[in-house]
C-alpha atoms as a PDB file:
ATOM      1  CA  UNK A   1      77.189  94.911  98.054  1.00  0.00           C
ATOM      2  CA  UNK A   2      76.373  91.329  98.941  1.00  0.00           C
ATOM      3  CA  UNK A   3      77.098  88.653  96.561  1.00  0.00           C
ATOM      4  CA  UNK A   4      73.901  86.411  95.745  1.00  0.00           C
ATOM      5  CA  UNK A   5      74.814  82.913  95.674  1.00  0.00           C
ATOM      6  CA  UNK A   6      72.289  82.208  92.620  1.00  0.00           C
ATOM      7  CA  UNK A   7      74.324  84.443  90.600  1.00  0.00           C
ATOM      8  CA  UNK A   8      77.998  84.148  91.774  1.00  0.00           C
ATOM      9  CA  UNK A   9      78.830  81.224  89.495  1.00  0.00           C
ATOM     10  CA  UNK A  10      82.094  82.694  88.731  1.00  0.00           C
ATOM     11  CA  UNK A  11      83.038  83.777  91.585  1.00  0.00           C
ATOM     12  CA  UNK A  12      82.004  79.950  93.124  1.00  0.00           C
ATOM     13  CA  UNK A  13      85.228  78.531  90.415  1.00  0.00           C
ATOM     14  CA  UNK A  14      88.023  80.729  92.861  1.00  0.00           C
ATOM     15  CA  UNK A  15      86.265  80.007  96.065  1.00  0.00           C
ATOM     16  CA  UNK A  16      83.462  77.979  98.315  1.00  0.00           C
ATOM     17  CA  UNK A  17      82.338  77.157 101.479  1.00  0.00           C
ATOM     18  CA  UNK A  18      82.470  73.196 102.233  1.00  0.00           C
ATOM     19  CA  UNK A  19      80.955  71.224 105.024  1.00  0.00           C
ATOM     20  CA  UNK A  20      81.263  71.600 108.506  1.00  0.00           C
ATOM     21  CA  UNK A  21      83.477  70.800 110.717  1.00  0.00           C
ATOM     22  CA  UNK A  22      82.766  68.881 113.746  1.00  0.00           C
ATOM     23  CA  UNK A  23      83.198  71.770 116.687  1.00  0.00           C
ATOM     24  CA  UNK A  24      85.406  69.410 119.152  1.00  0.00           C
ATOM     25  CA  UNK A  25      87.273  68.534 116.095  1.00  0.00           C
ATOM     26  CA  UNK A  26      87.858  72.216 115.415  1.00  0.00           C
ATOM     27  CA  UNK A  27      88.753  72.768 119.175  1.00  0.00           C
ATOM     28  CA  UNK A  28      91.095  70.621 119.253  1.00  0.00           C
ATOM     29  CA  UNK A  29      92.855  71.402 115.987  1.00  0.00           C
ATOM     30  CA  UNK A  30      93.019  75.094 117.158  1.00  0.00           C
ATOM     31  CA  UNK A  31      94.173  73.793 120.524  1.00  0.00           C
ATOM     32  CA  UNK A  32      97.271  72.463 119.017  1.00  0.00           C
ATOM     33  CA  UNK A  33      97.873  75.386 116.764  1.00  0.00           C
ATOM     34  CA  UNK A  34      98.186  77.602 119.234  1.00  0.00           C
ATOM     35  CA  UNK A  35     100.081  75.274 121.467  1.00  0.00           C
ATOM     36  CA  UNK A  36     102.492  73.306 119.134  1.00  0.00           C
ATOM     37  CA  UNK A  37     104.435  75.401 116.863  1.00  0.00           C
ATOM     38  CA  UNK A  38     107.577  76.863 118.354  1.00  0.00           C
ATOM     39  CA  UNK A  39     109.470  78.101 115.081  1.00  0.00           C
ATOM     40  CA  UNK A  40     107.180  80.481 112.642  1.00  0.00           C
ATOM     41  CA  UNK A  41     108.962  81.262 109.189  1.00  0.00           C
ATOM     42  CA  UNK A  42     108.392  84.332 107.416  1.00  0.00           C
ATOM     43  CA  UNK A  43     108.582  83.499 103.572  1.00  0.00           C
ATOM     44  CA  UNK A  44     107.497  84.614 100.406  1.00  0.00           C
ATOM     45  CA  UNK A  45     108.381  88.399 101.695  1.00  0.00           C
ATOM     46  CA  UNK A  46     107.944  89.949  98.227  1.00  0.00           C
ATOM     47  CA  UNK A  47     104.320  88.751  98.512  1.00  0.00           C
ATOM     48  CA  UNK A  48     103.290  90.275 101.824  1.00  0.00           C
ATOM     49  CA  UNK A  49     103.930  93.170 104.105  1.00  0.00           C
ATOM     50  CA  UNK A  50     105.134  91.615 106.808  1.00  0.00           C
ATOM     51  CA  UNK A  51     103.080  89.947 109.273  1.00  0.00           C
ATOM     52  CA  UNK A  52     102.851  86.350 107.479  1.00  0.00           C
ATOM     53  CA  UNK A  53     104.423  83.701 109.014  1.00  0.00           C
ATOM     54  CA  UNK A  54     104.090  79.750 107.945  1.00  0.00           C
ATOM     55  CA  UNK A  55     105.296  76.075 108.980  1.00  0.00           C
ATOM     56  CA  UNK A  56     104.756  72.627 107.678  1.00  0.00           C
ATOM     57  CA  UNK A  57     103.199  70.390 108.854  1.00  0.00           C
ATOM     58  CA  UNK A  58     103.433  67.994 105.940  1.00  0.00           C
ATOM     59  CA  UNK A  59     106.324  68.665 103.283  1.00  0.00           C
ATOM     60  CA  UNK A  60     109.012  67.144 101.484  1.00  0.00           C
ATOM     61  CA  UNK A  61     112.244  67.041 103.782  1.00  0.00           C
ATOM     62  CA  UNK A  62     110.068  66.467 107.798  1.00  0.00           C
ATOM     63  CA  UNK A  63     111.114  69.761 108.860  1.00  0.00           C
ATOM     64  CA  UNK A  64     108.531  72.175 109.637  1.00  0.00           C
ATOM     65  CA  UNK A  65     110.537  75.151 108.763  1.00  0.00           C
ATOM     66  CA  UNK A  66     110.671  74.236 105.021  1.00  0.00           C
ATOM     67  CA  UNK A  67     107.771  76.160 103.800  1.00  0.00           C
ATOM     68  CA  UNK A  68     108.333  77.252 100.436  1.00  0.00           C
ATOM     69  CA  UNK A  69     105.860  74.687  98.491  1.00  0.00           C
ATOM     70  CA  UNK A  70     106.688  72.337  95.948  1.00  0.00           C
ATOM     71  CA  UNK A  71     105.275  69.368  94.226  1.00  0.00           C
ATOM     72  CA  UNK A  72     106.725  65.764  96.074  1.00  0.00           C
ATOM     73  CA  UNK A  73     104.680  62.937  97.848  1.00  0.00           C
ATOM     74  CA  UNK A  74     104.662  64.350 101.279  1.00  0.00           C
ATOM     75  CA  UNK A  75     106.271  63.065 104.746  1.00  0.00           C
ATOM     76  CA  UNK A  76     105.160  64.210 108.003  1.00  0.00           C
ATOM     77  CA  UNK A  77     107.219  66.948 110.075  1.00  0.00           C
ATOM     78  CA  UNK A  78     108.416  66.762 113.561  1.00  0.00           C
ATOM     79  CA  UNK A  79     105.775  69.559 114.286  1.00  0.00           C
ATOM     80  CA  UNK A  80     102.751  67.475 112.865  1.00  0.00           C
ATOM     81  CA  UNK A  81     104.285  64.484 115.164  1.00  0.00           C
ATOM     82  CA  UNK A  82     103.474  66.770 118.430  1.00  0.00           C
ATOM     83  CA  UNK A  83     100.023  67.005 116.916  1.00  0.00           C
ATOM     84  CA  UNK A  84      98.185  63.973 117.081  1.00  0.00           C
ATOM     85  CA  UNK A  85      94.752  65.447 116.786  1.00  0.00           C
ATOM     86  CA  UNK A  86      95.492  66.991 113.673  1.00  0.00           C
ATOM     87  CA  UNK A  87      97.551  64.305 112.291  1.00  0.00           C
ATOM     88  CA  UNK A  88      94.450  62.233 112.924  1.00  0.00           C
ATOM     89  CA  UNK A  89      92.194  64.488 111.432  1.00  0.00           C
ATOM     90  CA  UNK A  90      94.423  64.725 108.138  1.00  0.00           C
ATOM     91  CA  UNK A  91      94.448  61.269 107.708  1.00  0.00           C
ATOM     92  CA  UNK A  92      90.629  60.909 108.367  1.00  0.00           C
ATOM     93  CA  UNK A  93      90.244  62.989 105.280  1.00  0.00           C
ATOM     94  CA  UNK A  94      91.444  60.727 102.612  1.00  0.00           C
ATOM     95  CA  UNK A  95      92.592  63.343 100.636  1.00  0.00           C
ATOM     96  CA  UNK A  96      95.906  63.289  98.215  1.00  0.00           C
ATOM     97  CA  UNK A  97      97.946  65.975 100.245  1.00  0.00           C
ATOM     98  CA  UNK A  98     101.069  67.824  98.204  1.00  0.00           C
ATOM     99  CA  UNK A  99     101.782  70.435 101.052  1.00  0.00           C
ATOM    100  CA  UNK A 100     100.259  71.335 104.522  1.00  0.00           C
ATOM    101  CA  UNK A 101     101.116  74.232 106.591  1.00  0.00           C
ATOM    102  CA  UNK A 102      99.751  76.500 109.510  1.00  0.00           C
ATOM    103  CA  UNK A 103      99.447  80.220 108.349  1.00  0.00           C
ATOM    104  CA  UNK A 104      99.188  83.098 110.906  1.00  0.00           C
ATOM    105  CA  UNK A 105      98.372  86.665 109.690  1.00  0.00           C
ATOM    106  CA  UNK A 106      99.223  89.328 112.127  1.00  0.00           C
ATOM    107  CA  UNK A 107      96.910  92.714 112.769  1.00  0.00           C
ATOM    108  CA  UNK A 108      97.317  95.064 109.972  1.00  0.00           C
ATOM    109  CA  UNK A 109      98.870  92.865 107.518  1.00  0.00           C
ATOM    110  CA  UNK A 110      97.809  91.837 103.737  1.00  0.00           C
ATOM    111  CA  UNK A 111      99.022  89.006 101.261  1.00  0.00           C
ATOM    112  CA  UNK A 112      99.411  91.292  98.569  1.00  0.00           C
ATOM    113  CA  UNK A 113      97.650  90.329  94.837  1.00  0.00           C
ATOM    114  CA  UNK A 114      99.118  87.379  93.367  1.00  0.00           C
ATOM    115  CA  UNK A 115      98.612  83.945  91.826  1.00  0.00           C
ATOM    116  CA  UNK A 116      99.828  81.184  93.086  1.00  0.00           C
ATOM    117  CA  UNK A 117     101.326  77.060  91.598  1.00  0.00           C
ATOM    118  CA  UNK A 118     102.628  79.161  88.388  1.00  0.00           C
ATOM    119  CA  UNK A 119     105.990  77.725  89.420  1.00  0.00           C
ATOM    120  CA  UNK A 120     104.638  74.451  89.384  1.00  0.00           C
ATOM    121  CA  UNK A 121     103.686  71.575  87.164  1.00  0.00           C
ATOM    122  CA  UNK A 122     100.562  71.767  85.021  1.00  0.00           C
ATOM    123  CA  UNK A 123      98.561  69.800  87.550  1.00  0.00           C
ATOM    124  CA  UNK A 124      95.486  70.172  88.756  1.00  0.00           C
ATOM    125  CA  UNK A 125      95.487  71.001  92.638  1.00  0.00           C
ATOM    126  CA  UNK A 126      92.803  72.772  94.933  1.00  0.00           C
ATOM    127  CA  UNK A 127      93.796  74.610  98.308  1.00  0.00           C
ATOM    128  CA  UNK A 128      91.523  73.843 101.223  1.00  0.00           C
ATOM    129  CA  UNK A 129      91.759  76.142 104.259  1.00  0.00           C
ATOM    130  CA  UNK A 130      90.556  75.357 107.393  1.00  0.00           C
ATOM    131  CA  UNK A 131      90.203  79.057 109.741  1.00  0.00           C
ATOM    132  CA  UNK A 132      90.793  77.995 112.985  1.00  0.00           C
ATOM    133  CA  UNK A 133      91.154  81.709 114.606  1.00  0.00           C
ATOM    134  CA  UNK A 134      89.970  84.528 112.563  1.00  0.00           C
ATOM    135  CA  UNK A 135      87.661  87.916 113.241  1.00  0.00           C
ATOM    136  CA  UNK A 136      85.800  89.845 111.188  1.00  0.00           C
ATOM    137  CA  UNK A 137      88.581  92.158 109.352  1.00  0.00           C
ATOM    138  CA  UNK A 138      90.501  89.352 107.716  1.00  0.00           C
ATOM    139  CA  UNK A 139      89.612  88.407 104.553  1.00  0.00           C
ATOM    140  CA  UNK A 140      90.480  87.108 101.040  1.00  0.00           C
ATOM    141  CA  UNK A 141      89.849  89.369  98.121  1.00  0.00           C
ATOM    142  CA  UNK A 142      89.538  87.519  94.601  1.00  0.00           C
ATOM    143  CA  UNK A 143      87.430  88.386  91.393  1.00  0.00           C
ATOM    144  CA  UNK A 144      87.079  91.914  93.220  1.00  0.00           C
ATOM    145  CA  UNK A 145      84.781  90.329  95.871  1.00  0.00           C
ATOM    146  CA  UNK A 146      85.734  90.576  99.869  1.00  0.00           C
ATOM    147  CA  UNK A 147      84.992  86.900 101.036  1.00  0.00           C
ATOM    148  CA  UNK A 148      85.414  86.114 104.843  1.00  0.00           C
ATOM    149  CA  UNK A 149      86.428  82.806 105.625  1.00  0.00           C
ATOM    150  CA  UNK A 150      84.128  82.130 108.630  1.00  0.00           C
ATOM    151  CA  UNK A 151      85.565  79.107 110.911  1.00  0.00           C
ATOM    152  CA  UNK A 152      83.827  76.294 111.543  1.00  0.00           C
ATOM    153  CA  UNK A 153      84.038  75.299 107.641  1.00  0.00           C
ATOM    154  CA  UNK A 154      86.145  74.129 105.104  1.00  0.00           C
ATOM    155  CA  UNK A 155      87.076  76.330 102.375  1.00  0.00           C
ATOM    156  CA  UNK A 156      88.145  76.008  99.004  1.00  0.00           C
ATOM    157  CA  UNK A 157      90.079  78.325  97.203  1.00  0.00           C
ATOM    158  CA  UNK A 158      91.791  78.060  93.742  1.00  0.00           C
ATOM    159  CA  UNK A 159      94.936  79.985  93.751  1.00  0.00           C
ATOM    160  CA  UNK A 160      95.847  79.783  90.161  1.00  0.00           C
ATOM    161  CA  UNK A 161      92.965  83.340  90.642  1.00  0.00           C
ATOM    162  CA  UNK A 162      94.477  86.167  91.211  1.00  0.00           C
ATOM    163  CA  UNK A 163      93.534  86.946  95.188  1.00  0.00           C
ATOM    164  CA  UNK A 164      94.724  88.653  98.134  1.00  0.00           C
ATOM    165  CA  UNK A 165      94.225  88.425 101.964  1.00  0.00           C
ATOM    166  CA  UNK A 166      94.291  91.222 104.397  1.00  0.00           C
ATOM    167  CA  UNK A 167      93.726  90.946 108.068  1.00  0.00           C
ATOM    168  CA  UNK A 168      92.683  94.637 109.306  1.00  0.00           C
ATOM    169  CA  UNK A 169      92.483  95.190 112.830  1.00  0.00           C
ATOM    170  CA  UNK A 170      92.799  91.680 114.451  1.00  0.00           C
ATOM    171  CA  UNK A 171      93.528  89.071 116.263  1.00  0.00           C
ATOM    172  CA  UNK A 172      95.642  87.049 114.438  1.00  0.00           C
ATOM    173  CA  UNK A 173      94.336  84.776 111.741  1.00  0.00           C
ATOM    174  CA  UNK A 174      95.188  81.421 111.981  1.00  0.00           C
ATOM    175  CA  UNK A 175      94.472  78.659 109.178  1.00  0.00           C
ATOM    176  CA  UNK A 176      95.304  75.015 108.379  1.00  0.00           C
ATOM    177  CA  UNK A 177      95.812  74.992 105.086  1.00  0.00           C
ATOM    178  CA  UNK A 178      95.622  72.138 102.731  1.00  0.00           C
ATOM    179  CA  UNK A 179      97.292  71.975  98.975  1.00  0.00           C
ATOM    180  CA  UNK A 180      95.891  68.540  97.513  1.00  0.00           C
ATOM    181  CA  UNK A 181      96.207  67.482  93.993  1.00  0.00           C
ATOM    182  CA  UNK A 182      92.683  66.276  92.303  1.00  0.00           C
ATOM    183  CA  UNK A 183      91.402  63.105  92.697  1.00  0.00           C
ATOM    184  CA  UNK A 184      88.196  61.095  93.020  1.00  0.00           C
ATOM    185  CA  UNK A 185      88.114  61.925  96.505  1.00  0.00           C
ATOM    186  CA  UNK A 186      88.553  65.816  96.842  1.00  0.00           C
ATOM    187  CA  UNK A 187      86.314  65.625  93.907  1.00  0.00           C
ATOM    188  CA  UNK A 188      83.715  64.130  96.484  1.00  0.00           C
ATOM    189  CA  UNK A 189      84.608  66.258  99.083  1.00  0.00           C
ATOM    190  CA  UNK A 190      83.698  69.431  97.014  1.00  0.00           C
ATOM    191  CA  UNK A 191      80.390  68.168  96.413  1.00  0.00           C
ATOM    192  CA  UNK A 192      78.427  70.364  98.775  1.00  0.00           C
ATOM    193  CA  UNK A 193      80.561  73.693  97.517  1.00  0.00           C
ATOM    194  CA  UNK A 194      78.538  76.960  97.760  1.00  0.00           C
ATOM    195  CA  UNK A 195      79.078  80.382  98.850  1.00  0.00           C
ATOM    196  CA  UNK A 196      76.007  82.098 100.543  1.00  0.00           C
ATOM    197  CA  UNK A 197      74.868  85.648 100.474  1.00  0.00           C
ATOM    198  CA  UNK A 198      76.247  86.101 103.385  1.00  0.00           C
ATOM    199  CA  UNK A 199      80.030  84.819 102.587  1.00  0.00           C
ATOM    200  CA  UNK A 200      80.739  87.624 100.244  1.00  0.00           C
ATOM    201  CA  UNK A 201      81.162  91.371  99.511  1.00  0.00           C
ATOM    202  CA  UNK A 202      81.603  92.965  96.390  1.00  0.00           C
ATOM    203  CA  UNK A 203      84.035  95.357  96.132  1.00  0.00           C
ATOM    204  CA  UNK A 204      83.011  98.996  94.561  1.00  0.00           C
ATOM    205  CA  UNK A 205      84.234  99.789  91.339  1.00  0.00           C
ATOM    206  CA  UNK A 206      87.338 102.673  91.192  1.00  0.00           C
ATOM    207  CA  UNK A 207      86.328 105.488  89.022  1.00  0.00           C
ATOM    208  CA  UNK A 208      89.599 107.076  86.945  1.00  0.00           C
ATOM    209  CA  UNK A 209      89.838 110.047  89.008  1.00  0.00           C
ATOM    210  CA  UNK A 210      89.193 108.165  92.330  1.00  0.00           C
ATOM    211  CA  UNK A 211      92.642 105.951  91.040  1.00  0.00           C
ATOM    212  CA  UNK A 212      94.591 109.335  89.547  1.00  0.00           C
ATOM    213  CA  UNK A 213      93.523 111.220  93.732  1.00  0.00           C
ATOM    214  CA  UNK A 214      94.963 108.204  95.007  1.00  0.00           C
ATOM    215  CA  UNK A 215      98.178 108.266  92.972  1.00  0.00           C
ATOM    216  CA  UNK A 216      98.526 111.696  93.993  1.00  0.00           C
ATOM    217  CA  UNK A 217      98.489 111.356  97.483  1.00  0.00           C
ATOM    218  CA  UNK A 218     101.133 108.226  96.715  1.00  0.00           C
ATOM    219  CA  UNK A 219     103.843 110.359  95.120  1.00  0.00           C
ATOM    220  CA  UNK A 220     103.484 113.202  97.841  1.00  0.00           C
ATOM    221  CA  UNK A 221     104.272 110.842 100.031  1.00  0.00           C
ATOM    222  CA  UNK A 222     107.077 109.176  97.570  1.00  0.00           C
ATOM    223  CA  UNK A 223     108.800 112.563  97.097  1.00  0.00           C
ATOM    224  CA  UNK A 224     108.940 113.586 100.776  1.00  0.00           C
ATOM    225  CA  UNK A 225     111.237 110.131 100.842  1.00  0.00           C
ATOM    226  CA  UNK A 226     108.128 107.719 102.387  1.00  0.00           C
ATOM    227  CA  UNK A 227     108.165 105.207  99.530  1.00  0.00           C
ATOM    228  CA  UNK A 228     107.275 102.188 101.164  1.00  0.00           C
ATOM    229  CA  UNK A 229     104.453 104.072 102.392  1.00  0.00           C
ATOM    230  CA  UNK A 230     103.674 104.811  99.172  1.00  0.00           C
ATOM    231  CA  UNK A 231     103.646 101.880  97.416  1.00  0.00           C
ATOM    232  CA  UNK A 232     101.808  99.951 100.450  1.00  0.00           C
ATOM    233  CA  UNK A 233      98.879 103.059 100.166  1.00  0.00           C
ATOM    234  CA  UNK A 234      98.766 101.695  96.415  1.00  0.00           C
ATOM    235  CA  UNK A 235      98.705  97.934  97.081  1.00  0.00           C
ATOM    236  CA  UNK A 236      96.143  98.507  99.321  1.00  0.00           C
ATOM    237  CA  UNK A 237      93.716  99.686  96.651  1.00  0.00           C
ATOM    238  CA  UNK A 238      93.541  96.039  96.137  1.00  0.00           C
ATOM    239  CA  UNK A 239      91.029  95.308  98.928  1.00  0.00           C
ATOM    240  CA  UNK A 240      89.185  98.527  98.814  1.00  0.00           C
ATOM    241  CA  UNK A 241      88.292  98.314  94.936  1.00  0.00           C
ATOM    242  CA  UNK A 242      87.445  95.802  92.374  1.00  0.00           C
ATOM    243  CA  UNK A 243      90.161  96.536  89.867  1.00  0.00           C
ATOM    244  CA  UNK A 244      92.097  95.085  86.605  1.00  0.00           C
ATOM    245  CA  UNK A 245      94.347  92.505  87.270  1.00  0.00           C
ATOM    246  CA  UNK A 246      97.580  94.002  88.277  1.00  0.00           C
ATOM    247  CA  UNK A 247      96.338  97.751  88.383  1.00  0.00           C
ATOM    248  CA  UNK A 248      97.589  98.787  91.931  1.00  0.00           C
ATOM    249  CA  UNK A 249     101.370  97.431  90.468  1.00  0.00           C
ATOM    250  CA  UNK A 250     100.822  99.553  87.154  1.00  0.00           C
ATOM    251  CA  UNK A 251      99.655 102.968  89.614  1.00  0.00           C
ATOM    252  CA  UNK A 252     103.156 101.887  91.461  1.00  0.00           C
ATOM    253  CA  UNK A 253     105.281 102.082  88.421  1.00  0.00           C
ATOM    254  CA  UNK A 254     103.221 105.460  86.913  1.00  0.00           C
ATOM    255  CA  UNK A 255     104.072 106.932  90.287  1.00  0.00           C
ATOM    256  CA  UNK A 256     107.923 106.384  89.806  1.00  0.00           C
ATOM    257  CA  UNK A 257     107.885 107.251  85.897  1.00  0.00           C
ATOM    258  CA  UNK A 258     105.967 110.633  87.253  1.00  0.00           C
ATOM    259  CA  UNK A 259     108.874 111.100  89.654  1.00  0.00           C
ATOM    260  CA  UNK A 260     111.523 110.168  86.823  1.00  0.00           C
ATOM    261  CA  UNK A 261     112.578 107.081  88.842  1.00  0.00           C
ATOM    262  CA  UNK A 262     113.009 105.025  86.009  1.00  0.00           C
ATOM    263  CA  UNK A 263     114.766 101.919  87.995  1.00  0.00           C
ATOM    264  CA  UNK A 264     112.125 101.741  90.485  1.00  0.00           C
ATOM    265  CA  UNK A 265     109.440 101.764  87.878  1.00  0.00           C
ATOM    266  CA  UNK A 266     111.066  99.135  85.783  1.00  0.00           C
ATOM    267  CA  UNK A 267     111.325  97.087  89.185  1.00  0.00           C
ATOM    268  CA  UNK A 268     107.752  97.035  90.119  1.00  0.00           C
ATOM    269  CA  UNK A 269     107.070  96.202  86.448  1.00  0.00           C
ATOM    270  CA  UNK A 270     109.144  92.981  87.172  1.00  0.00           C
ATOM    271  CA  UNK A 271     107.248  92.561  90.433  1.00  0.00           C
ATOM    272  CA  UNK A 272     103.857  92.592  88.762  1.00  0.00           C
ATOM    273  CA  UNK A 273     105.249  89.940  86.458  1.00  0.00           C
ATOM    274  CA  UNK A 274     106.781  86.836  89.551  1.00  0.00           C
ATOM    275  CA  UNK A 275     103.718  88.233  91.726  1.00  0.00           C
ATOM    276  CA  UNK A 276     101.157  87.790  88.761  1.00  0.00           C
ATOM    277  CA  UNK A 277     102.788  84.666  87.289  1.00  0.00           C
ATOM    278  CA  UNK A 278     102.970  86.665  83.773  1.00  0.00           C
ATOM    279  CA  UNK A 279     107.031  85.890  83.196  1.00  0.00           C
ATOM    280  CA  UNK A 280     106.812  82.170  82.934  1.00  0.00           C
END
């Protein structure tokens, strides 16, 4: 079910189209991504299934590997110095950068639901992506709405939402992604924010005996010793339904308590809580 953008005011506070980008501009940036990097970093592994990979292009030490985010007043990496059209173009923006990376998500891979900046100071910060390679299977999944991030655009997404991204069938999807604190200037830059018919899917509501089929079909697989296909045929709920926050970690931990795995339930709890940013 599209979302109309007359009535998705909500929805509009965790994510919005921008402007457009310039297509040589966009060219050229993609040119490089493909081109430049040499060294891709897989972090943040309880957060994904495998399939993410990052690295910096702005950061707080100049090496590109260092991708686990942080607040500091940025320097440019060695990578981003091999990239002079998109060191240009980051400059041309005027914005007040804290972090900038590439991002790569591989065929059949998912981000899986989280928040994100919980770990970091209360201040206020927006995340601009810019899709420089995508296809129609990858998406991010926030508010319980399927939103594809068509290139050619900026978008802006508030992580401090609880979202998701999932990339189905492929190719790759690559992004630029920007983490700027708030200012006068990304203020101005989000003044043409909307997020058209068009950009966004609703996600279906799960029914209790849809979820309770599901978790059946989990533990059968659990008992027969496939847990971590399990748990990723539960996490995966996440992009097919629009559920309560956290529900596809609570379905993991009622699978182990209904297998009398106590420590496995209790550690999934614990993941819900660093994943959710609900322990801080």
């Amino acid at each position: 079910m599209p979302v109309a953008e007359t009535t998705n005011a909500g929805l509009l506070q965790q994510v919005a189209r921008l402007h457009q980008l310039d297509p040589g501009v966009l060219e050229r940036l993609r040119h490089e991504a493909l081109t430049a990097p040499s060294e891709w970093v897989a972090e943040y592994g309880q957060f994904q299934s495998g399939g993410w990979w990052t690295v910096s292009l702005l950061n707080d030490t100049g090496v590109p590997t260092d991708v686990t985010i942080k607040d500091c007043d940025p320097v440019e990496t060695t990578l981003l110095k091999r990239m002079p059209a998109t060191q240009k173009f980051l400059s041309s923006l005027g914005l007040r950068y804290m972090w900038v990376r590439l991002a790569r998500l591989g065929p059949n891979s998912f981000l899986w639901e989280h928040r994100d900046y919980d770990e970091l100071a209360d201040s206020e910060r927006h995340r601009l992506h810019v899709p420089l390679v995508t296809n129609s299977s990858a998406a991010l999944v926030t508010g319980g709405t399927r939103v594809h991030m068509r290139a050619g655009h900026f978008w802006r997404l508030t992580p401090t939402h609880v979202h998701g991204a999932c990339n189905l069938l492929g190719p790759d999807r690559l992004h630029l992604i920007l983490d700027c604190y708030a200012d006068d200037n990304l203020s101005r830059f989000r003044e043409s924010e909307q997020l058209a018919y068009s950009d966004a899917v609703r996600l279906p509501a799960a029914a209790t005996p849809q979820l309770d089929d599901h978790l059946v079909t989990a533990r059968g697989l659990a008992s027969l010793g496939y847990e971590r296909a399990a748990e990723k045929y539960l996490l995966r709920l996440f992009y097919t339904y629009t559920l309560p926050e956290g529900c596809v970690y609570d379905l993991i931990a009622n699978m182990y308590d209904s297998l009398d795995r106590s420590d496995e339930a209790a550690t999934w709890r614990a993941n819900k809580n660093v994943l959710l940013g609900l322990s801080r």
